[in-house]
N, C-alpha and C. Protein backbone atom coordinates (compact mmCIF):
# COMPACT_ATOMS: atom_id res chain seq x y z
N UNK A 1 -126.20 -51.88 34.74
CA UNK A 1 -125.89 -52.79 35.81
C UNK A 1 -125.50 -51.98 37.04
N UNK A 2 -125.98 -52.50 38.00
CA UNK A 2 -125.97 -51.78 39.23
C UNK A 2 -125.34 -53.20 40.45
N UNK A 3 -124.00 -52.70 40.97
CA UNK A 3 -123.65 -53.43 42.19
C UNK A 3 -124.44 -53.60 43.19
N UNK A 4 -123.96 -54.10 44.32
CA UNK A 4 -125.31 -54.15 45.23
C UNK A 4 -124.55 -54.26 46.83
N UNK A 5 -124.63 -53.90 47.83
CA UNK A 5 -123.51 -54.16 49.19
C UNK A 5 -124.41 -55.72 49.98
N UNK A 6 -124.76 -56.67 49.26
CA UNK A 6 -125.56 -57.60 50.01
C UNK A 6 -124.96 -58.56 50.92
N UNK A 7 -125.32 -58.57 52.64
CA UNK A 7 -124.46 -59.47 53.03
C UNK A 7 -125.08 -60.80 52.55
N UNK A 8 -124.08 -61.72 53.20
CA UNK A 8 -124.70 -63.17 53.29
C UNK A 8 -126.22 -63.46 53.47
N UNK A 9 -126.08 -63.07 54.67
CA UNK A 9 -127.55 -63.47 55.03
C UNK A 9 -128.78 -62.86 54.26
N UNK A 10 -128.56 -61.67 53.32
CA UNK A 10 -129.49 -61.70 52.88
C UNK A 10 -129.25 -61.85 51.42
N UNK A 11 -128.91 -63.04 50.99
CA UNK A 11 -128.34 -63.27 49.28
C UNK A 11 -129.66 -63.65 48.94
N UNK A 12 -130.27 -64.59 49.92
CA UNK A 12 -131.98 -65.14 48.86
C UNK A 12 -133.02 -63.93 48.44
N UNK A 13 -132.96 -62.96 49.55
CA UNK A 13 -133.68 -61.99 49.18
C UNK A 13 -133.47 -61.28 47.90
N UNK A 14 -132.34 -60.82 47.80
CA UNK A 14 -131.43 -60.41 46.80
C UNK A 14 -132.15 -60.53 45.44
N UNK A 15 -131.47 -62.13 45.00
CA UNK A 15 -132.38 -63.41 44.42
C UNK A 15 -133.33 -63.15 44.23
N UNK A 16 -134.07 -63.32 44.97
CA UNK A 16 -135.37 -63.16 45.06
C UNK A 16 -136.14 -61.96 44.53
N UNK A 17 -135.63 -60.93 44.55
CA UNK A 17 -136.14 -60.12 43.81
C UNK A 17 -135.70 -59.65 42.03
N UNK A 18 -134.63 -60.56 42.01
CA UNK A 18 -133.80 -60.51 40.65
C UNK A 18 -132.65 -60.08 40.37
N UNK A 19 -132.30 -59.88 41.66
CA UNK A 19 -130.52 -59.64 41.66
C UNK A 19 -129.66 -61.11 41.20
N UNK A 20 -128.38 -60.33 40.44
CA UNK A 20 -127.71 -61.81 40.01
C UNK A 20 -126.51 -61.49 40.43
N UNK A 21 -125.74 -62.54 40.59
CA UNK A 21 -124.25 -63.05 41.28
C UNK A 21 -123.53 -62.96 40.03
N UNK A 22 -122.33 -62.19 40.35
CA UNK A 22 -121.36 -61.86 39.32
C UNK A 22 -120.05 -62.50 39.96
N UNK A 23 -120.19 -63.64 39.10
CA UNK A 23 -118.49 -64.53 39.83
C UNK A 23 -117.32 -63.83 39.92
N UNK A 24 -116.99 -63.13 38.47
CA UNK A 24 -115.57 -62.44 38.36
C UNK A 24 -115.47 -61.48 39.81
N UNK A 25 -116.55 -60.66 40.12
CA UNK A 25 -116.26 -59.41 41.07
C UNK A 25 -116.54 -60.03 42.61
N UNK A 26 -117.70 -61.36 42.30
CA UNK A 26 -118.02 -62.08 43.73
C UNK A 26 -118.87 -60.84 44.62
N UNK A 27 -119.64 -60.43 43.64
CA UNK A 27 -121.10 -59.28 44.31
C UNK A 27 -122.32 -59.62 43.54
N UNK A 28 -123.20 -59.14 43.99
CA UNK A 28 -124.75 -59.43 43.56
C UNK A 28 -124.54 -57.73 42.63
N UNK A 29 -125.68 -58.08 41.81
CA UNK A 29 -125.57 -56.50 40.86
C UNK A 29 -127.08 -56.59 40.34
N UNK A 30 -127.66 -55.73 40.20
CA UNK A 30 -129.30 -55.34 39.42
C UNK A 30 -129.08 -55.37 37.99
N UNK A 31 -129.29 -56.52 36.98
CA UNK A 31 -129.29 -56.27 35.41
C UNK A 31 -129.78 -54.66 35.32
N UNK A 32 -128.97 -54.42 33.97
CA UNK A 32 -129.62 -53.30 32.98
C UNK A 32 -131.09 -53.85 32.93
N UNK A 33 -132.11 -52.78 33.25
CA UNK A 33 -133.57 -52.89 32.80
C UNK A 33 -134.43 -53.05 33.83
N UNK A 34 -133.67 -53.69 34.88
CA UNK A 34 -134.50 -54.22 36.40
C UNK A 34 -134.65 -52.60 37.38
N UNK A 35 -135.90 -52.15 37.76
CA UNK A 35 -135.96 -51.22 38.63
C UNK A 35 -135.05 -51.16 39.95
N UNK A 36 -134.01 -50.55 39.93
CA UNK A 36 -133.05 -50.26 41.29
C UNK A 36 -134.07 -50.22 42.82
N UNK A 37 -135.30 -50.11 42.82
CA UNK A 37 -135.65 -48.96 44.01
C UNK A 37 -136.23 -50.53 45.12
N UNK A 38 -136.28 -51.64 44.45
CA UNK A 38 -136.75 -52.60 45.75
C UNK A 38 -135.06 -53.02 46.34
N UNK A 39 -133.93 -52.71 45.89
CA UNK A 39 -132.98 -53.12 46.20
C UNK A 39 -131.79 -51.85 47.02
N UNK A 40 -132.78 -51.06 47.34
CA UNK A 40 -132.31 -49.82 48.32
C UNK A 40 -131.54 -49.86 49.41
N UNK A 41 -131.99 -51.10 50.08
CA UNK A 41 -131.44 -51.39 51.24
C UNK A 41 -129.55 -52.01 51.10
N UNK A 42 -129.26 -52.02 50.19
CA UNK A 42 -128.20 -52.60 49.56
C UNK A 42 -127.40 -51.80 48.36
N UNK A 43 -128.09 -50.63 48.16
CA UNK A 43 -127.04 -49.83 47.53
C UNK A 43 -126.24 -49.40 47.92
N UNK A 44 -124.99 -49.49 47.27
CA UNK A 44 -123.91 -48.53 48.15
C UNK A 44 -124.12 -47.24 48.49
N UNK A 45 -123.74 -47.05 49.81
CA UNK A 45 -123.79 -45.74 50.39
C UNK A 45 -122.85 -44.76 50.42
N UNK A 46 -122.53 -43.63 49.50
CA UNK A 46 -122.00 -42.82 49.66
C UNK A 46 -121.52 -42.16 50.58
N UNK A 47 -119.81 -41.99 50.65
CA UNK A 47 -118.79 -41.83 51.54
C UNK A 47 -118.54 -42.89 52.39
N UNK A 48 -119.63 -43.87 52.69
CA UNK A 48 -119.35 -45.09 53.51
C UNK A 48 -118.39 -46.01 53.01
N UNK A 49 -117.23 -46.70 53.69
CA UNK A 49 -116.16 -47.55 53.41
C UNK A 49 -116.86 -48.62 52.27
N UNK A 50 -115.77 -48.88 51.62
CA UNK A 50 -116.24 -49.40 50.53
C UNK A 50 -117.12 -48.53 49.52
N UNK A 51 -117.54 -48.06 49.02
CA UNK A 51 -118.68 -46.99 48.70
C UNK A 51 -118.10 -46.93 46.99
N UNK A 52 -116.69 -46.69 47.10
CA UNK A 52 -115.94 -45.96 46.01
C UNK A 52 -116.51 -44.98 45.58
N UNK A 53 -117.31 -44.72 44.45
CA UNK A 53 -117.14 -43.02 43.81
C UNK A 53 -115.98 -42.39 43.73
N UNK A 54 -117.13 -40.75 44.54
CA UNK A 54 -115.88 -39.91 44.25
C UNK A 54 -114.82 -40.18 45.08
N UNK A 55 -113.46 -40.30 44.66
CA UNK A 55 -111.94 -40.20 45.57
C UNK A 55 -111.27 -41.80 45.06
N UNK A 56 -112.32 -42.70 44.59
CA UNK A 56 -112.10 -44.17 44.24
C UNK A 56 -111.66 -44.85 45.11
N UNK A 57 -111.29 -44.90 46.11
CA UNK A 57 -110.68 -46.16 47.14
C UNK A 57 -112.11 -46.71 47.10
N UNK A 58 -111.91 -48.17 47.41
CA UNK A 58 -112.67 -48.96 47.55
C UNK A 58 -112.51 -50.52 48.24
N UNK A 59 -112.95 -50.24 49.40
CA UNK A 59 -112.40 -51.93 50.13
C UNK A 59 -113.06 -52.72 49.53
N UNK A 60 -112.30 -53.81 49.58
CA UNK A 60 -112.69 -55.16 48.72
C UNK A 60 -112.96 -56.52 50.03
N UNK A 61 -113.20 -57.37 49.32
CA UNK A 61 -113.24 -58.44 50.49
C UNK A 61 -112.22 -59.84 49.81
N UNK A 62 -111.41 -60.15 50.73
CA UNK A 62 -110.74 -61.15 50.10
C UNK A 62 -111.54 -62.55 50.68
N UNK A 63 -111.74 -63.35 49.23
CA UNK A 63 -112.81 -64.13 49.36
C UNK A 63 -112.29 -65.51 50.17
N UNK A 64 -110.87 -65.54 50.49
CA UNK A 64 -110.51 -66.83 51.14
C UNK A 64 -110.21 -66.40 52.69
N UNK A 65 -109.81 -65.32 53.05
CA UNK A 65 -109.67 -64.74 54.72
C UNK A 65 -111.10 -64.16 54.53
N UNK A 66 -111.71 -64.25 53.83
CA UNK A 66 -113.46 -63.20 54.58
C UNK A 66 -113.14 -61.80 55.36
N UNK A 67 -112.11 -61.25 55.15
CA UNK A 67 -111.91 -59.89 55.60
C UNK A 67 -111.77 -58.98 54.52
N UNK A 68 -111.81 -57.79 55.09
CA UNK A 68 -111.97 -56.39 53.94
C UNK A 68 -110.70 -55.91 54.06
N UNK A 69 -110.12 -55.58 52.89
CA UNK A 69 -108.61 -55.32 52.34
C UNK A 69 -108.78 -54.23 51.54
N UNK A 70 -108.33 -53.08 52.31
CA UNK A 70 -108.30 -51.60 51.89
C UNK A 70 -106.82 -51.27 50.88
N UNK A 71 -107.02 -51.10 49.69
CA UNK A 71 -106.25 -50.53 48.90
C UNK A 71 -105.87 -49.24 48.29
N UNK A 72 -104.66 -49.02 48.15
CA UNK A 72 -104.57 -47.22 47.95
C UNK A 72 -104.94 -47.17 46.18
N UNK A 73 -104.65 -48.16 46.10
CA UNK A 73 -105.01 -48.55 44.10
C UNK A 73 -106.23 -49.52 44.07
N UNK A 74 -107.29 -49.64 44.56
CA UNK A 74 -108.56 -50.23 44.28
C UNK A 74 -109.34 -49.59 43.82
N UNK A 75 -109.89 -49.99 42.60
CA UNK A 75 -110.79 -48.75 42.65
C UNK A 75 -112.22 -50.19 42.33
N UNK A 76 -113.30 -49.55 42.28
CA UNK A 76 -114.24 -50.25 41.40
C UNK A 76 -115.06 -49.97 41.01
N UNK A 77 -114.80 -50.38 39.72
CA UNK A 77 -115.75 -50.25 38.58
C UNK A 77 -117.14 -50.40 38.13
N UNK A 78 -118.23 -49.71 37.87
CA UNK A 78 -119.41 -50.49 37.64
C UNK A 78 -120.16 -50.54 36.18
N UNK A 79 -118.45 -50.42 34.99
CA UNK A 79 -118.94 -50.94 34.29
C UNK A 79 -117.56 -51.34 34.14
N UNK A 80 -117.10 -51.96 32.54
CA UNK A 80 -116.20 -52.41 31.98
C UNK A 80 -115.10 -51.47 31.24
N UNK A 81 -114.05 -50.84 31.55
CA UNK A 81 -113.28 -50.57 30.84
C UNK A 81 -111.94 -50.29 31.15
N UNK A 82 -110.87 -49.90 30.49
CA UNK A 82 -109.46 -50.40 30.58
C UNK A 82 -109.15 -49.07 31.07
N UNK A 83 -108.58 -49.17 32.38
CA UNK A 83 -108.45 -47.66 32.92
C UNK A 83 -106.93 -46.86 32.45
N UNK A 84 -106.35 -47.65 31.33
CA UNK A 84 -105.25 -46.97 30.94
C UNK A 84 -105.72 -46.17 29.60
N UNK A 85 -107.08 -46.80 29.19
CA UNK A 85 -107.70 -45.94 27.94
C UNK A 85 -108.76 -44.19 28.70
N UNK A 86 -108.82 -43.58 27.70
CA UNK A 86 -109.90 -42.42 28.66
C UNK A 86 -111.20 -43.31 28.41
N UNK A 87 -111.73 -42.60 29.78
CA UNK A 87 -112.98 -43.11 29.84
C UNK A 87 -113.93 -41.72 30.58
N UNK A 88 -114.73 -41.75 30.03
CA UNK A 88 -114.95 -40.04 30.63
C UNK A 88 -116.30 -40.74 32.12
N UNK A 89 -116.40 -41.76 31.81
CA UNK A 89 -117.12 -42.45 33.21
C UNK A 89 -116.01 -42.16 34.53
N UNK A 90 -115.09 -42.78 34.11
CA UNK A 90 -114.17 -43.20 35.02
C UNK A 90 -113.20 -41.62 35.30
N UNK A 91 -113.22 -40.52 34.57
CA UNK A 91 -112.16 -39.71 34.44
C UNK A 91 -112.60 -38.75 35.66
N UNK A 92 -113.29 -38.92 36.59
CA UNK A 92 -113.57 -38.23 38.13
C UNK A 92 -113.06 -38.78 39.11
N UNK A 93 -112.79 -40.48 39.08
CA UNK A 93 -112.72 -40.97 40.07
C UNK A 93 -110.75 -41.26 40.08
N UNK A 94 -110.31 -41.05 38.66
CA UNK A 94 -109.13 -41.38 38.27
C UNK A 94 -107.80 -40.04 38.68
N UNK A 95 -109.07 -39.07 38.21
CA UNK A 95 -108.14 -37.83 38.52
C UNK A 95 -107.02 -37.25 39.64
N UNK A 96 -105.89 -37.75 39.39
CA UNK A 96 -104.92 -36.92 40.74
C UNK A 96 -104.34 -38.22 41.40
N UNK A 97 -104.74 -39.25 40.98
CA UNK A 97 -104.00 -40.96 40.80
C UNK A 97 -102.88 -41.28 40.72
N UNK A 98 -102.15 -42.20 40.57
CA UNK A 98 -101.15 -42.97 40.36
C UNK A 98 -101.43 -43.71 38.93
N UNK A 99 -103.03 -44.11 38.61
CA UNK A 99 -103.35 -44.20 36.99
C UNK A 99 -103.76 -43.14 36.20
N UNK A 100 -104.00 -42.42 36.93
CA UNK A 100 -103.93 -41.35 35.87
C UNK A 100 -102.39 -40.71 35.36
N UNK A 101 -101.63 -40.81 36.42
CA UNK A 101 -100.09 -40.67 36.21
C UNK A 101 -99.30 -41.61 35.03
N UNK A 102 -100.08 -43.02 35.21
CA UNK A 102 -99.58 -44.07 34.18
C UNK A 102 -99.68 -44.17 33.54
N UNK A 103 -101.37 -43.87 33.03
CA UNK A 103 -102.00 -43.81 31.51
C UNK A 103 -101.48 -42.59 30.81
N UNK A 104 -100.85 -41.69 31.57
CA UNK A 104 -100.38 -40.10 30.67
C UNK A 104 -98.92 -40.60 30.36
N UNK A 105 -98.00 -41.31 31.07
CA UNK A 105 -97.18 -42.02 30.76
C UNK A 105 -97.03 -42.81 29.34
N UNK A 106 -97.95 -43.52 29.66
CA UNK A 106 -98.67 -44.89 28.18
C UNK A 106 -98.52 -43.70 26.98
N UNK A 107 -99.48 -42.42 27.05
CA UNK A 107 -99.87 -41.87 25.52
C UNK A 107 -98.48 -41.02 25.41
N UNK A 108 -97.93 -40.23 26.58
CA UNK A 108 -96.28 -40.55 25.74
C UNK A 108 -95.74 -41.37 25.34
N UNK A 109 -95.05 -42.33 25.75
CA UNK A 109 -94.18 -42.82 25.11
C UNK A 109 -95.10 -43.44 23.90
N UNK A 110 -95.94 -44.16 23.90
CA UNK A 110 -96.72 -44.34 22.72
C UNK A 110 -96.60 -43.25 21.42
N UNK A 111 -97.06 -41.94 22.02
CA UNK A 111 -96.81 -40.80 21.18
C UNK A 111 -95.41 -40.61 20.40
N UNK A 112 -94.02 -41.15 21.13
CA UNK A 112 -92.67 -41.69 20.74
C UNK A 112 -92.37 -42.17 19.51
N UNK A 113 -93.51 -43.41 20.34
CA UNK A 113 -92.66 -44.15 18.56
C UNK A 113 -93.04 -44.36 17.30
């Protein structure tokens, strides 16, 4: 699964080529299996706001003000998993964090008791 940066105006296109709407995240994304390369125009662009990758910040859009809300703890994800578990996907973008600080936290005291 592949996210997608699609504005409004172009959601039918999107659609239209087989992109699907993901309610929980409120973004268009390319199923596993669908060729990425007609949906170019809409991949995220590296280092560009919002972008996430490497460093993980990632602006979001809050869906009731329609503005972009920059967080020092946003990160996003483009697949599924619990960022207090390792994840060796996620363990580049986590590194030198405030969750990476938490989750080393978690396997001490866990390790405790």
């Amino acid at each position: 699964m592949q996210f997608l940066d699609v504005p409004y105006a172009d959601k039918d296109g999107a659609k239209a080529l087989g992109a699907r709407w993901n309610p929980t995240r409120k973004r268009w994304y390319v199923p596993d299996g669908v060729a990425v390369e007609p949906f170019a125009k809409w991949l995220p662009k590296a280092g560009a706001a919002g972008a996430g990758g490497a460093g993980g910040v990632k602006a979001r859009v809050d869906a009731y003000a329609a503005k972009i809300v920059t967080g020092a703890h946003c990160f996003d994800y483009t697949h599924d998993c619990n960022p207090f578990e390792p994840c060796t996907v996620c363990e580049a973008a986590l590194a030198g964090t405030d969750w990476a600080a938490a989750r080393s936290r978690l396997a001490e005291l866990k390790a405790k008791s």
